[in-house]
N, C-alpha and C. Protein backbone atom coordinates (compact mmCIF):
# COMPACT_ATOMS: atom_id res chain seq x y z
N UNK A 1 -22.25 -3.49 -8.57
CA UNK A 1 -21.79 -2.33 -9.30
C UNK A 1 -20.42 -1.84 -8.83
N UNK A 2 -20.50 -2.10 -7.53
CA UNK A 2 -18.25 -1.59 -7.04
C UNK A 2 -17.71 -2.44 -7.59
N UNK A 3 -17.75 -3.45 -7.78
CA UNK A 3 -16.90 -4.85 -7.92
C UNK A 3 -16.65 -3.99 -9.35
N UNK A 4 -17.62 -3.95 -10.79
CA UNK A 4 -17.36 -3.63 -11.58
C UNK A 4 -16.37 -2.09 -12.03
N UNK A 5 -16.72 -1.42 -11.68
CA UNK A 5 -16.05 -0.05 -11.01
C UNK A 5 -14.52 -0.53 -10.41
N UNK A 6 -14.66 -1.17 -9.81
CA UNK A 6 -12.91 -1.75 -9.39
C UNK A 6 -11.91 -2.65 -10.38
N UNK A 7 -13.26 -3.24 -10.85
CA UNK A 7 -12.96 -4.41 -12.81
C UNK A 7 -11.98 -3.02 -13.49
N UNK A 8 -12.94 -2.11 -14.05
CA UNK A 8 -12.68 -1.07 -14.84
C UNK A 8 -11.34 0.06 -14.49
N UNK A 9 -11.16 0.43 -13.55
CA UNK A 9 -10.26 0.89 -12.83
C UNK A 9 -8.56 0.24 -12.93
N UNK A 10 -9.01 -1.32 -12.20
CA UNK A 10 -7.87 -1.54 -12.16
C UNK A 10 -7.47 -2.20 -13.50
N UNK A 11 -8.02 -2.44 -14.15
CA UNK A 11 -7.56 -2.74 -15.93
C UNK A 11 -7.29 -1.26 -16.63
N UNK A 12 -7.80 -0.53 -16.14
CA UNK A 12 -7.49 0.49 -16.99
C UNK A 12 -5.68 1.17 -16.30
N UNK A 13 -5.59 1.38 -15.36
CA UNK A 13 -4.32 1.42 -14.22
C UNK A 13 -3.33 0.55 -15.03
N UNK A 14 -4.05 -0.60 -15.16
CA UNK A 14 -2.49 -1.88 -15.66
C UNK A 14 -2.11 -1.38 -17.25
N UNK A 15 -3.13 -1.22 -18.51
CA UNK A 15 -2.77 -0.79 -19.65
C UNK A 15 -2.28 0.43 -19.72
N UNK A 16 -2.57 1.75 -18.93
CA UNK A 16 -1.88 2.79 -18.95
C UNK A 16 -0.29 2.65 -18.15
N UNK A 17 -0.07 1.66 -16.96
CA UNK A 17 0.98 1.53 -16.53
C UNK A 17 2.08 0.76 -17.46
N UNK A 18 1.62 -0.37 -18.36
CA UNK A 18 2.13 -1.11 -19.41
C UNK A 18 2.68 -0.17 -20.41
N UNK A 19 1.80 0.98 -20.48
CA UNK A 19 2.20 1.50 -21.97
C UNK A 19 2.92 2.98 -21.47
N UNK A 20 2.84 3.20 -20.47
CA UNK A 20 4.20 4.07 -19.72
C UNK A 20 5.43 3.65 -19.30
N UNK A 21 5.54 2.45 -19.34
CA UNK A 21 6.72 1.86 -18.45
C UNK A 21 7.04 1.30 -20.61
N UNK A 22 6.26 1.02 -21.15
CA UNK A 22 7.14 0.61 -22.23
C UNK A 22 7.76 1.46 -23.30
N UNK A 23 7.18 3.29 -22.93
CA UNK A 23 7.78 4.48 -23.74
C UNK A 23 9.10 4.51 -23.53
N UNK A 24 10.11 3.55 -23.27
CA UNK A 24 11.27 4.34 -22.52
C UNK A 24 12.55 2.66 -23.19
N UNK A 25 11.78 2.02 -24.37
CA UNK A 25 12.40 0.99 -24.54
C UNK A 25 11.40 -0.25 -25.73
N UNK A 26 12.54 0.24 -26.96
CA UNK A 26 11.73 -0.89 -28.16
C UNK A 26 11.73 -2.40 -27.40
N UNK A 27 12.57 -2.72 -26.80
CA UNK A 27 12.93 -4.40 -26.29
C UNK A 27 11.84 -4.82 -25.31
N UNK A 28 11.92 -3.69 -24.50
CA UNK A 28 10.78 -3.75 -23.13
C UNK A 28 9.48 -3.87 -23.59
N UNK A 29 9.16 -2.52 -24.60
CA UNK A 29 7.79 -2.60 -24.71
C UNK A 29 7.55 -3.99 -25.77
N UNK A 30 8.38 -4.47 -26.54
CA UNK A 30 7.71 -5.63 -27.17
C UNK A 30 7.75 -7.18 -25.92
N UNK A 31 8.26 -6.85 -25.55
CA UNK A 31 8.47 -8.15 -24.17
C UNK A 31 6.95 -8.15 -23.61
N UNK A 32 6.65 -6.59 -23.02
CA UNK A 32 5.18 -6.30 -22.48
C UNK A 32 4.77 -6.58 -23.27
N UNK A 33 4.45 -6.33 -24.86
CA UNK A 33 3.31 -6.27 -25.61
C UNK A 33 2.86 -7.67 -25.77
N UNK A 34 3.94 -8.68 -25.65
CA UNK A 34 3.85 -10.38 -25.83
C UNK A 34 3.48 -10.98 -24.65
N UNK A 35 3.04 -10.06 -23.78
CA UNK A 35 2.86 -10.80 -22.38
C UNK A 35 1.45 -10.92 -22.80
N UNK A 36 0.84 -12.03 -22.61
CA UNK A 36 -0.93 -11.99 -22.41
C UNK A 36 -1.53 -11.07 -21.13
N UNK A 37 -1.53 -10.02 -20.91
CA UNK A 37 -1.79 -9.18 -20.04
C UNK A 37 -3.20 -9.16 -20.04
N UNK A 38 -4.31 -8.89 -21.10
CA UNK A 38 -5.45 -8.95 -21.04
C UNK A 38 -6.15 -10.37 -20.66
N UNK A 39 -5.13 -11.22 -21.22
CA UNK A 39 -5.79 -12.32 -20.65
C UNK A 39 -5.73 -13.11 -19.77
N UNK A 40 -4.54 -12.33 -18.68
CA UNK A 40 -3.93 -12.07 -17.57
C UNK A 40 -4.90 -11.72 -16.73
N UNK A 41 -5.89 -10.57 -17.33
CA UNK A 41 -6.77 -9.95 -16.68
C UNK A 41 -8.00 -10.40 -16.23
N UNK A 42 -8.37 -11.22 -17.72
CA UNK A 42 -9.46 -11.78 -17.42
C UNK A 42 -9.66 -12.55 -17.01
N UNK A 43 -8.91 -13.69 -16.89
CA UNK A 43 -8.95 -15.19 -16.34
C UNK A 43 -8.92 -14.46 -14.72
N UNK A 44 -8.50 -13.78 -14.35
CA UNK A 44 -8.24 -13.25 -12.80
C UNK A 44 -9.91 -12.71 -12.79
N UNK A 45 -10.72 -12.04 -13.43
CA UNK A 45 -11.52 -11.07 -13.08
C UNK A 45 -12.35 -12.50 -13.27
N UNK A 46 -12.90 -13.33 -14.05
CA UNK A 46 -13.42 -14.66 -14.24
C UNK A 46 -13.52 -15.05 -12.88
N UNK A 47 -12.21 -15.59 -12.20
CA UNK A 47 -11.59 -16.16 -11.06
C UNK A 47 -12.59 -15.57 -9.89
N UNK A 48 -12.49 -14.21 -10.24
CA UNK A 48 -12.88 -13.23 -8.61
C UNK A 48 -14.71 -13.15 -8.95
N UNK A 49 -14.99 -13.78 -10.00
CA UNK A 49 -16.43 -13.49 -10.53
C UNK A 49 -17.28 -15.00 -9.83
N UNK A 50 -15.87 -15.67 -9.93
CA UNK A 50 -16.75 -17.10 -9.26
C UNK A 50 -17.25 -17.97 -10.20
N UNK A 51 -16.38 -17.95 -11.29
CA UNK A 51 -17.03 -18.96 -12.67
C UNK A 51 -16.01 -20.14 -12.19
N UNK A 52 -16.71 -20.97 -12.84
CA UNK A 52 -16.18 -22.32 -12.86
C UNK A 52 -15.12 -22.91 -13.43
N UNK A 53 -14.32 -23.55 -13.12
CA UNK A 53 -12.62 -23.88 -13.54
C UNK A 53 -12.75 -23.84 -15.41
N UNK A 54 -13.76 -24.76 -15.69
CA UNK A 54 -13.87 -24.76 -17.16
C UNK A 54 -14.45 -23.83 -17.68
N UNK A 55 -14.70 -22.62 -17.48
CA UNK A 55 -14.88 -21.49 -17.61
C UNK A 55 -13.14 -21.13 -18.18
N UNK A 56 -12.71 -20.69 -17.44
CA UNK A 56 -11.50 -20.28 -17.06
C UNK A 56 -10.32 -20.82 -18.24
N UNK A 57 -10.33 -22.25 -18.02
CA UNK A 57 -9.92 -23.62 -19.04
C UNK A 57 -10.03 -22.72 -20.49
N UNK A 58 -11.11 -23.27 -20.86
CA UNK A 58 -11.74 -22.51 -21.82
C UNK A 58 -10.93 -21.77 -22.86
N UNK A 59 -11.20 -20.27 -21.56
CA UNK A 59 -10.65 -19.34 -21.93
C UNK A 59 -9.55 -19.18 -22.10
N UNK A 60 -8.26 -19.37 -21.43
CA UNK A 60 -6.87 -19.84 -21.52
C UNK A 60 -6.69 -20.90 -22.95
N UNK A 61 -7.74 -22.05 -23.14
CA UNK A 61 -7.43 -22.75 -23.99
C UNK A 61 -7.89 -22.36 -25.84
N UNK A 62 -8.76 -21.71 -25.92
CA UNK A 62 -9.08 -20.58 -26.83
C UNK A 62 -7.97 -19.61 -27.47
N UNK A 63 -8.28 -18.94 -26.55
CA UNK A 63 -7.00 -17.82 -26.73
C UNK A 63 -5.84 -18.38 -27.43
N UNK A 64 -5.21 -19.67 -26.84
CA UNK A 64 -4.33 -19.91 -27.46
C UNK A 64 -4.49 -20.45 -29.46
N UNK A 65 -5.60 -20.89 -29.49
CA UNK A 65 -5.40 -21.18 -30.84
C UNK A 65 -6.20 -19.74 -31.79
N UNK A 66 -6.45 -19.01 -31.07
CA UNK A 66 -6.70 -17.45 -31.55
C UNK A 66 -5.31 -16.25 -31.72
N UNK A 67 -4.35 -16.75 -31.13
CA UNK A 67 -3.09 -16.47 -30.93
C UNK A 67 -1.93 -16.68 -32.29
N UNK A 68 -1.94 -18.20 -32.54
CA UNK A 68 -1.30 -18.80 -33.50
C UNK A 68 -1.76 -17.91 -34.99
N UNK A 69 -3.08 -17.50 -35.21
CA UNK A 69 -3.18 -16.85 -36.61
C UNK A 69 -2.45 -15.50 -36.66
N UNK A 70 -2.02 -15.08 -35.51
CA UNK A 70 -1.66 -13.41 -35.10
C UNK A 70 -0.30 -13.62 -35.51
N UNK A 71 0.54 -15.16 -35.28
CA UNK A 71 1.80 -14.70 -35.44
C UNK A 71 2.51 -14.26 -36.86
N UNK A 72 2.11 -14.83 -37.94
CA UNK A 72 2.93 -14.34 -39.06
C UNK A 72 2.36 -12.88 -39.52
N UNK A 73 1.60 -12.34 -38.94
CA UNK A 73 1.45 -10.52 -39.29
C UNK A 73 2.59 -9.88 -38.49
N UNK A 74 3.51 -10.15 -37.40
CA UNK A 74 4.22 -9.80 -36.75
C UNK A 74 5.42 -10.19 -37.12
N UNK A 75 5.47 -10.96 -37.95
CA UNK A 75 7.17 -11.52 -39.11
C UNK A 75 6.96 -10.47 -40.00
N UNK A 76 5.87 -10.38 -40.66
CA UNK A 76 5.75 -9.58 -42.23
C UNK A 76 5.53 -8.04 -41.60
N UNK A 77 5.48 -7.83 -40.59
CA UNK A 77 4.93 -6.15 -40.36
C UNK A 77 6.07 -5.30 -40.75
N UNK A 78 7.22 -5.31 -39.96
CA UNK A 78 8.00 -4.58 -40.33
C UNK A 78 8.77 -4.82 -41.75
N UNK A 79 8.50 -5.92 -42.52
CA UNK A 79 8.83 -5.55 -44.14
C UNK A 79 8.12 -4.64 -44.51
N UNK A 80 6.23 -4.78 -44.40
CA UNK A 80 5.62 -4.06 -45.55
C UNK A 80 5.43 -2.71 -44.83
N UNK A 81 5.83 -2.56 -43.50
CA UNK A 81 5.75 -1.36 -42.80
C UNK A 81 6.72 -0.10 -43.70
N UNK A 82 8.49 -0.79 -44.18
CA UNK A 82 9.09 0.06 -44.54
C UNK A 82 8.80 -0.31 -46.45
N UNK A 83 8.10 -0.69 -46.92
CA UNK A 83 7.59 -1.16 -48.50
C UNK A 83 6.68 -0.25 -48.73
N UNK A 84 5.88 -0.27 -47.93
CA UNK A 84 4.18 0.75 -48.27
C UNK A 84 3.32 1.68 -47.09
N UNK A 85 3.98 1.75 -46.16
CA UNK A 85 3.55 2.85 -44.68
C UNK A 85 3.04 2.21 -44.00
N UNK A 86 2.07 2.92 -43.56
CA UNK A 86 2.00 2.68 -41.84
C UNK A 86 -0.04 2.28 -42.66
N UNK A 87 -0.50 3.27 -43.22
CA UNK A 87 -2.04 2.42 -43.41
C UNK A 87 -2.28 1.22 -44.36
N UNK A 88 -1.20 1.02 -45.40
CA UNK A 88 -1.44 0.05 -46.09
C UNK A 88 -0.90 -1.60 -45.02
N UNK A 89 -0.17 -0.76 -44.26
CA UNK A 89 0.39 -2.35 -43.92
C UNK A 89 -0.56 -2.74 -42.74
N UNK A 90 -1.44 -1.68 -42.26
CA UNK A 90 -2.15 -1.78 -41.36
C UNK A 90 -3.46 -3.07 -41.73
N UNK A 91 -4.00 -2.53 -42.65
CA UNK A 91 -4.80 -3.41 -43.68
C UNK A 91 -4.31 -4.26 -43.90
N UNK A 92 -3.20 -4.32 -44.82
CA UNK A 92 -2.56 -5.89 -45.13
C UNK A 92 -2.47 -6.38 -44.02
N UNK A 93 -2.24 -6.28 -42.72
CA UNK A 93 -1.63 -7.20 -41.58
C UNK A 93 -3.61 -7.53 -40.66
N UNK A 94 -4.50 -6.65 -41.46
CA UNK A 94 -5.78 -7.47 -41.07
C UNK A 94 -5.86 -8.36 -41.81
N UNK A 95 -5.52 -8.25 -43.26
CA UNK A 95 -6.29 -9.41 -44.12
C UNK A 95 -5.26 -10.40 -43.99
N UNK A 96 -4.19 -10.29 -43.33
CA UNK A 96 -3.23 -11.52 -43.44
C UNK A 96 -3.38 -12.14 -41.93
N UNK A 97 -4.32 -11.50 -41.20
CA UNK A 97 -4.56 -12.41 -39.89
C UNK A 97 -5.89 -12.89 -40.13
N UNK A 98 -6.38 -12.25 -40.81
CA UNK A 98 -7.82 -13.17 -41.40
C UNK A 98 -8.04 -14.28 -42.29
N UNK A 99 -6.97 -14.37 -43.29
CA UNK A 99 -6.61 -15.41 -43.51
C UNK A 99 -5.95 -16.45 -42.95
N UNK A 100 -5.45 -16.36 -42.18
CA UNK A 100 -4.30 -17.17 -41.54
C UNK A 100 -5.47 -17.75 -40.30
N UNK A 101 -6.20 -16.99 -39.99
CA UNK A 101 -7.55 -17.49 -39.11
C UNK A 101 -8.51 -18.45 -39.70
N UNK A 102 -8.74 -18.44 -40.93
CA UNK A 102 -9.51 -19.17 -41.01
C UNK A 102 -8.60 -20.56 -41.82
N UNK A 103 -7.65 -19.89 -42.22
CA UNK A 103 -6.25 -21.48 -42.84
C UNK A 103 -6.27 -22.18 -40.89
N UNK A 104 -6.16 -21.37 -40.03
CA UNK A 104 -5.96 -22.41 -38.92
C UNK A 104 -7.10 -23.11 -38.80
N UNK A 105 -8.45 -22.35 -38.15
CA UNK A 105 -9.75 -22.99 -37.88
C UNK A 105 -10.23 -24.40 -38.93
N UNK A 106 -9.35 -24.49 -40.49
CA UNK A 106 -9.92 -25.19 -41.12
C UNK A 106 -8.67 -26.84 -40.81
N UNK A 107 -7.62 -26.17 -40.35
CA UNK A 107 -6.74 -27.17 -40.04
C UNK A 107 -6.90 -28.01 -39.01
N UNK A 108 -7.25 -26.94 -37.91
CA UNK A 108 -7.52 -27.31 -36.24
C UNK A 108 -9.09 -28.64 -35.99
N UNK A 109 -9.56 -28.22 -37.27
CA UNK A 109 -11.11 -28.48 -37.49
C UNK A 109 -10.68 -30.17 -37.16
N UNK A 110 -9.71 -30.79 -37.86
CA UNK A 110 -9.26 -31.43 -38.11
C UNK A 110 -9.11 -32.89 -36.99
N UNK A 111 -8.77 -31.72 -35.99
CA UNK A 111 -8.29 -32.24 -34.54
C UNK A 111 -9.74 -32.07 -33.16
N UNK A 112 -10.52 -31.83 -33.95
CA UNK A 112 -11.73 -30.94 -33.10
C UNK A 112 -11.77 -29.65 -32.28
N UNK A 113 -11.42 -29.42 -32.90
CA UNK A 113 -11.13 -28.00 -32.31
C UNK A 113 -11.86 -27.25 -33.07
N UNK A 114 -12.64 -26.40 -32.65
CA UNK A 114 -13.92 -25.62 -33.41
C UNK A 114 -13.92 -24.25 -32.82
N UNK A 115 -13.06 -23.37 -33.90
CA UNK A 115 -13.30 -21.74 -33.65
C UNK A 115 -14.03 -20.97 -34.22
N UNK A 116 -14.87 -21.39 -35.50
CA UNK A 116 -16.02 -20.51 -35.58
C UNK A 116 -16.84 -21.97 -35.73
């Protein structure tokens, strides 16, 4: 139960320190926001948990093709951001990573790679 308590703590410390240190700069905070920080986190908290390398693997290797559907909502955001606001583009930029998720998973399928 400390171990977890120290999990929670110090992840919570790093996202509030991330998102204070990035109020002060559009360049900075998108540099931070592209850092894999959470998954920075976890592969470390994994690590200190005592799971097994392919555990770890895995997870690092996942992520990355969970990653690739995220990128074209982050080309198109700031068009439909200044086209239609801040809730429509919010929506559009789910259904355009949900598509783009399952256009990859059906591509990747291909290569064996199996995300759902």
């Amino acid at each position: 139960m400390p171990m977890l308590i120290i999990k929670y703590l110090v992840s919570a410390a790093v996202i509030v320190a991330v998102s204070e240190v990035a109020k002060h700069s559009d360049r900075l905070r998108a540099l931070i926001a592209s850092l894999p920080v959470v998954t920075l986190m976890v592969l470390f908290w994994l690590y200190l948990d005592g799971q097994p390398f392919y555990k770890l693997a895995n997870h690092a290797w996942y992520t990355f093709w969970y990653v690739l559907p995220t990128l074209p909502m982050f080309a198109l955001f700031p068009v439909m951001l200044e086209r239609w606001g801040f809730a429509v583009t919010m929506l559009l930029s789910v259904g355009v990573t949900i598509i783009c998720f399952f256009l990859v998973a059906i591509v990747v399928r291909r290569w064996g790679v199996e995300l759902f």
